[in-house]
Structures are given as C-alpha cells and as structure tokens.
Protein backbone atom coordinates (compact mmCIF):
# COMPACT_ATOMS: atom_id res chain seq x y z
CA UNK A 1 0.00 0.00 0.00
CA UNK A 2 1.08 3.39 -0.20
CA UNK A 3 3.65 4.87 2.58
CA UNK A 4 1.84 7.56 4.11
CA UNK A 5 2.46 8.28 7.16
CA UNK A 6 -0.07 8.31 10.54
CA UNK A 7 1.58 11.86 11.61
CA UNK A 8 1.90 12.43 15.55
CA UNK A 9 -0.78 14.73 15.35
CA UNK A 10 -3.49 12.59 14.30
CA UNK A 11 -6.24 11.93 17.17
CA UNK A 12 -8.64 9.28 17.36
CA UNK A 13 -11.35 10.15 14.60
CA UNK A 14 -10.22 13.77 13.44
CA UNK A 15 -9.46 12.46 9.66
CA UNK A 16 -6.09 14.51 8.10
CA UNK A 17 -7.41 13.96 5.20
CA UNK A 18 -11.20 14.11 4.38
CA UNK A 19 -11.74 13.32 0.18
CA UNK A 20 -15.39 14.70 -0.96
CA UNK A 21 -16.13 12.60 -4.69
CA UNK A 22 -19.06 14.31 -6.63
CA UNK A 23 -20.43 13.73 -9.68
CA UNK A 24 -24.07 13.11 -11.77
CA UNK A 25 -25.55 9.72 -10.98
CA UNK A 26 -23.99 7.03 -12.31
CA UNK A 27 -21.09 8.96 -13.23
CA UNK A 28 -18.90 6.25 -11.08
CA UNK A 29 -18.34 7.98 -7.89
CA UNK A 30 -18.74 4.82 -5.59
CA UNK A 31 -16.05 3.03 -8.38
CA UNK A 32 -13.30 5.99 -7.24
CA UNK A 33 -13.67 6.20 -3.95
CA UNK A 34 -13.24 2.68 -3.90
CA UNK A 35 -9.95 2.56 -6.05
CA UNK A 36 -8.91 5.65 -3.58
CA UNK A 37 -9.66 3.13 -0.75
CA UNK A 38 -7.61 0.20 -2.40
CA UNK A 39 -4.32 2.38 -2.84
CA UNK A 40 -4.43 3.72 0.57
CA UNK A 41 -5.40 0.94 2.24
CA UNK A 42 -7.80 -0.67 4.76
CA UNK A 43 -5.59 0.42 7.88
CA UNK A 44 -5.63 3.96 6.85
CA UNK A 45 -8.74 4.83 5.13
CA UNK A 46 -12.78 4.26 5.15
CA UNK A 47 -15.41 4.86 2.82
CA UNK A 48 -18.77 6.41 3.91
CA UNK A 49 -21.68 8.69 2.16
CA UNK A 50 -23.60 11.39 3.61
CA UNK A 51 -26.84 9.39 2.39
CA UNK A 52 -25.79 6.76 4.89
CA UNK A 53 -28.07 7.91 7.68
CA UNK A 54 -31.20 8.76 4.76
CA UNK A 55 -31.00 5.08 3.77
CA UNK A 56 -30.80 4.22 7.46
CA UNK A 57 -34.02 6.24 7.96
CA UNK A 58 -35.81 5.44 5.08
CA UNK A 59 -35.23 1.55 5.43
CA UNK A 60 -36.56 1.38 9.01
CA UNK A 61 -39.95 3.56 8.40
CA UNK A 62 -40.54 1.82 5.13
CA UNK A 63 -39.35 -1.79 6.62
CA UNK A 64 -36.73 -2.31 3.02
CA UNK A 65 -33.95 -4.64 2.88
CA UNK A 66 -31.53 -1.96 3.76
CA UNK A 67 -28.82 -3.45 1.49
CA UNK A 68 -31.49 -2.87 -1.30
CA UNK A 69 -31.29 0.55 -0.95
CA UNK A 70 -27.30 0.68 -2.17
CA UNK A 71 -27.72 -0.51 -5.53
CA UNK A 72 -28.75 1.22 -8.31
CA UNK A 73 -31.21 -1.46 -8.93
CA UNK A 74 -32.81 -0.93 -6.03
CA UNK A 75 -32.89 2.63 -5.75
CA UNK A 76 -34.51 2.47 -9.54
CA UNK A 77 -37.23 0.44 -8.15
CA UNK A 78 -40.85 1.67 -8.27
CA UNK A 79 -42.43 0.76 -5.06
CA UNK A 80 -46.76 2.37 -4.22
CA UNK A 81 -46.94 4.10 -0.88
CA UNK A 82 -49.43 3.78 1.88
CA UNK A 83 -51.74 6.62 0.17
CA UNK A 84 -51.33 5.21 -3.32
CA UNK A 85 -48.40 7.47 -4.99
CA UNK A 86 -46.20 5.52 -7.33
CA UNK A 87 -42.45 6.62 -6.85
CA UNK A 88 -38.93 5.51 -7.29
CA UNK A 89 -36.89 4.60 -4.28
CA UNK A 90 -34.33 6.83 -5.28
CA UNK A 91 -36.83 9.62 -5.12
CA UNK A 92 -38.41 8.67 -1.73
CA UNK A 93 -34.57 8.76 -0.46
CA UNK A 94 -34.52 12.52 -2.06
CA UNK A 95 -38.02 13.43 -0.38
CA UNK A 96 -36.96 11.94 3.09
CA UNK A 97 -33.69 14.15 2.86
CA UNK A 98 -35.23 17.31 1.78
CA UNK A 99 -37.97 16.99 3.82
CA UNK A 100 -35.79 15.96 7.29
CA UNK A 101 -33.79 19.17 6.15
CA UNK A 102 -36.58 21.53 6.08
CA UNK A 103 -38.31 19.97 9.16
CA UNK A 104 -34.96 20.48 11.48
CA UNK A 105 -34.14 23.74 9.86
CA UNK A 106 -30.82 22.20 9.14
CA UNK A 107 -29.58 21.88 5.69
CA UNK A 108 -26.72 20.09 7.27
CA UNK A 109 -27.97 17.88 8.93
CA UNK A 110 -27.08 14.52 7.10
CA UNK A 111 -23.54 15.75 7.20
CA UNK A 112 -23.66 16.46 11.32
CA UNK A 113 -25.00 12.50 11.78
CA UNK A 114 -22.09 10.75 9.93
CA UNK A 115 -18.64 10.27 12.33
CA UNK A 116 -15.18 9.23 10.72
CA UNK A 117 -13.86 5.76 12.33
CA UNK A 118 -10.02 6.11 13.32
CA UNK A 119 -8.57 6.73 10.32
CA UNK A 120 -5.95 9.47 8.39
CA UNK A 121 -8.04 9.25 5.05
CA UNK A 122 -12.19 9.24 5.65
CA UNK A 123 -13.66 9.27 1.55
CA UNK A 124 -17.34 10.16 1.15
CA UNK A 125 -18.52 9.01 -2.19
CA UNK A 126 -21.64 11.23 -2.63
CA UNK A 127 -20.81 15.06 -1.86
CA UNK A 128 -24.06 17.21 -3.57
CA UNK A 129 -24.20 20.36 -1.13
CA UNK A 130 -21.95 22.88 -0.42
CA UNK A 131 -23.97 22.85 3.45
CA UNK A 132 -21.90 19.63 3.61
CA UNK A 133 -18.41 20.77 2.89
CA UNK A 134 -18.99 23.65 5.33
CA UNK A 135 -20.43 21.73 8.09
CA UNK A 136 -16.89 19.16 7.81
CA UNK A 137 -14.76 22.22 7.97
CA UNK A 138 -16.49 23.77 10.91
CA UNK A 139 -16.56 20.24 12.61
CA UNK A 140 -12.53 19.13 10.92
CA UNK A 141 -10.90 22.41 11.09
CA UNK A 142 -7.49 20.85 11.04
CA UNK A 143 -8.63 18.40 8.78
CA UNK A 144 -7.20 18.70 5.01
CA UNK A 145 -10.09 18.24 2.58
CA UNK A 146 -10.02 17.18 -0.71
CA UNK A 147 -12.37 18.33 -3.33
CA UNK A 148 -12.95 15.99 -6.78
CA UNK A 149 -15.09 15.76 -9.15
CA UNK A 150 -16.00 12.23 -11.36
CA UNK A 151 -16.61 13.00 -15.18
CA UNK A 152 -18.07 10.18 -17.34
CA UNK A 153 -18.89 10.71 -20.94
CA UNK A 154 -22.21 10.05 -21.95
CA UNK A 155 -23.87 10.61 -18.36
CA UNK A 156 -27.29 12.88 -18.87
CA UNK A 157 -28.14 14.18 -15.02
CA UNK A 158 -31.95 14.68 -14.28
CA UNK A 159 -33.24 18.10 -13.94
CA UNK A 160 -33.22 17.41 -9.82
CA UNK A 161 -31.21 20.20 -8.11
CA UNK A 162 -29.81 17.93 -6.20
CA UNK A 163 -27.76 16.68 -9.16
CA UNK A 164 -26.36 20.39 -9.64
CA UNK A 165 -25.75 22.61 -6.81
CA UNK A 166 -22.01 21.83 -7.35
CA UNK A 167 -21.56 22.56 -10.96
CA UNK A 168 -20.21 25.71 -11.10
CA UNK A 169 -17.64 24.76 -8.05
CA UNK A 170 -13.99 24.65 -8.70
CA UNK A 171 -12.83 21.14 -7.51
CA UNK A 172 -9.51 20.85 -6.19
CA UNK A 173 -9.29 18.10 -8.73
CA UNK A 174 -11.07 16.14 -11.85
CA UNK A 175 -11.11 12.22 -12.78
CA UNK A 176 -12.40 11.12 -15.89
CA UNK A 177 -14.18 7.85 -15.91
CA UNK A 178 -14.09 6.97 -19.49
CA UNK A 179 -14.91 3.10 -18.19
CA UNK A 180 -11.52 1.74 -17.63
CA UNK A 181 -10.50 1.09 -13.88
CA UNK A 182 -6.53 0.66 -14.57
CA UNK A 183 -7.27 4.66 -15.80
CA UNK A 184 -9.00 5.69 -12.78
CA UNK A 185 -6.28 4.47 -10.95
CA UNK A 186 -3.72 6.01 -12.94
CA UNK A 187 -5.17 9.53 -12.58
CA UNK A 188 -5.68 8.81 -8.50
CA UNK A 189 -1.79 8.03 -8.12
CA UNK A 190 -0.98 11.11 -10.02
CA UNK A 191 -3.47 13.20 -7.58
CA UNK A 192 -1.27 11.02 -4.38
CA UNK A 193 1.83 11.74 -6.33
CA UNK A 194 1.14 15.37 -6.09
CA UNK A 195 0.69 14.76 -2.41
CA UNK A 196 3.92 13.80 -2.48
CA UNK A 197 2.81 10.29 -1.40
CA UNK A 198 5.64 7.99 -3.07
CA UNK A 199 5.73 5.00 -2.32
CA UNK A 200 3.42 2.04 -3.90
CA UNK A 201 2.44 -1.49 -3.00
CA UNK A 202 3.66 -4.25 -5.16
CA UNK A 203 0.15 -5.04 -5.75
CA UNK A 204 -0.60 -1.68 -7.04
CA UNK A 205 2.34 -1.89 -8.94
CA UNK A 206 0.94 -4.60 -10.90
CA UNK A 207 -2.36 -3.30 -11.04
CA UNK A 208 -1.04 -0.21 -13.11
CA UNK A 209 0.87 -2.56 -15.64
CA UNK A 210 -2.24 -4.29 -16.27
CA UNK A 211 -2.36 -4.89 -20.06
CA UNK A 212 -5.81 -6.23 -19.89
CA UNK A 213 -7.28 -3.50 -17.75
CA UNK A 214 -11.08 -4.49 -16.45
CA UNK A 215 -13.93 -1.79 -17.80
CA UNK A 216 -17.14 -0.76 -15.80
C-alpha cells in the first residue's frame, strides 16, 4: 500500500485527510472512492456517504432490505406508498432528505449524523451540497479536505437540483471515468503523487501494468 504516514498529530477520529467525490448519478463515484480506498489501504482509510443515515431512515420507516437501498437497482425500483403514490426509491430517499432538512431547519444535517472511524483518510462518495463541505470544515478544522469531481462521458443528469448545486464549483481536482478502472487508478496516483505520497504497493504496482485492464 502506499507509505503515508499516521503523523503524531493525528487523534482518534479527526481524519487529516477528508476526500469529498461528486459527480451526476452514475457517473462512477462509488467506483473511485473505492480505487482511492484500495491504494491507501484498509488500515488507513474508510469509505462512507452522507446518504448513509437517509438510507438508514428510510429503510426502518418503510421496513426495506436496507442493502437494497445501495444498488442502483434498487434505488430504480418503483415501489406504491401507503396513500397510493407511485415513486422511485431513489426519489423517496430525495423526499426523506429534503424533507428531514426543512423539518430540522438544518440543511446540514445529514452531514452532522455521519462520524469518521479512526482513520488518516475518511472518503465520502456522494458530496451534492456545499452545506456539507462547510459543516466538515467547521466540525474538521485541522482536517485537510479534498475536493474531486467524477466525469463520465455520456452521463445525462436529471433536472433534480440535487444533481447540480455543485456545478459551477472549482474542484480541487477532476477524474475522468471513461470506463476503464486501470485509468481511474492512474489519474488517482498522479493526484497522491502530487501529495507527495511515493511510495506504492507491489500489488498496485501490478495493477497499473495491467495490459488487460477491467472496464465498468
């Protein structure tokens, strides 16, 4: 894995480095932060999404398979509620969240119920609201976050403005997805590189001379 260090000054959960991944729906966010997670490693980073606690919600007031509601699949999945509306999951989720936010007053409030385990890198996959990024750097001041945004050719976003509140925001930096994984990873050790993070696992070695890379 890659040699980065667990500095002296890192304190059980206060992440030094907090990565926010946002992009369009199916644009392959999950897929990076992933690869991210792979190249640093289990012992220093965790995955996590802000839609975490939603799903949470949502699962236990509408009694789903909770796992259901992590898969695109699922979330596509019409479903008739108790006063005979017809929706998607994926819209419920959306309705829950807006609707939580309005109720509390709190348009951060999904951010404020989601805690980084011990680790130095923490990697939320589904950053959509600037509320978010300011409620981690009130909560993280020391923290070092990372802004990036997932391009994939060919993605059409819905008209919800929850799929552009960050489109005019000037990410700190941009991966293509163009469907090959050895080139996601190839653009994420050039952002560690420029970290000055050095050092590679002989695994990831051979995962960027892949000549067969695998395509999503």
């Amino acid at each position: 894995m890659w040699g980065i260090p667990v500095l002296s000054t890192h304190r059980m959960n206060v992440p030094e480095h907090i990565w926010l991944i946002s992009g369009y729906a199916g644009s392959g966010k999950d897929t990076v932060a992933g690869i991210l997670r792979n190249i640093l490693g289990d012992a220093l980073s965790a995955t996590a999404s802000f839609a975490g606690a939603v799903k949470d919600e949502v699962a236990a007031v509408y009694d789903f398979d909770r796992a259901v509601l992590d898969t695109q699949e699922g979330k596509a999945r019409h479903i008739k509620l108790a006063d005979g509306r017809r929706t998607t999951i994926r819209d419920l989720l959306i309705h829950h969240a807006e609707t939580t936010k309005q109720k509390t007053g709190d348009a951060a409030i999904w951010a404020k119920r989601i805690a980084p385990p011990a680790v130095a890198h923490w990697i939320l996959s589904d950053w959509r609201f600037l509320e978010e990024l300011h409620s981690l750097q009130a909560r993280f001041p020391e923290s070092r976050i990372h802004t990036v945004r997932v391009l994939r050719p060919g993605v059409h976003p819905s008209a919800s403005h929850t799929e552009h509140q960050l489109d005019a925001f000037v990410y700190e930096y941009t991966i293509e997805n163009s469907g090959s994984l050895l080139y996601i990873g190839t653009q994420i050790s050039r952002i560690l590189e420029h970290m000055d993070v050095t050092n590679m696992s002989t695994a990831h070695m051979q995962f960027l001379r892949s000549e067969a890379p695998p395509s999503i």
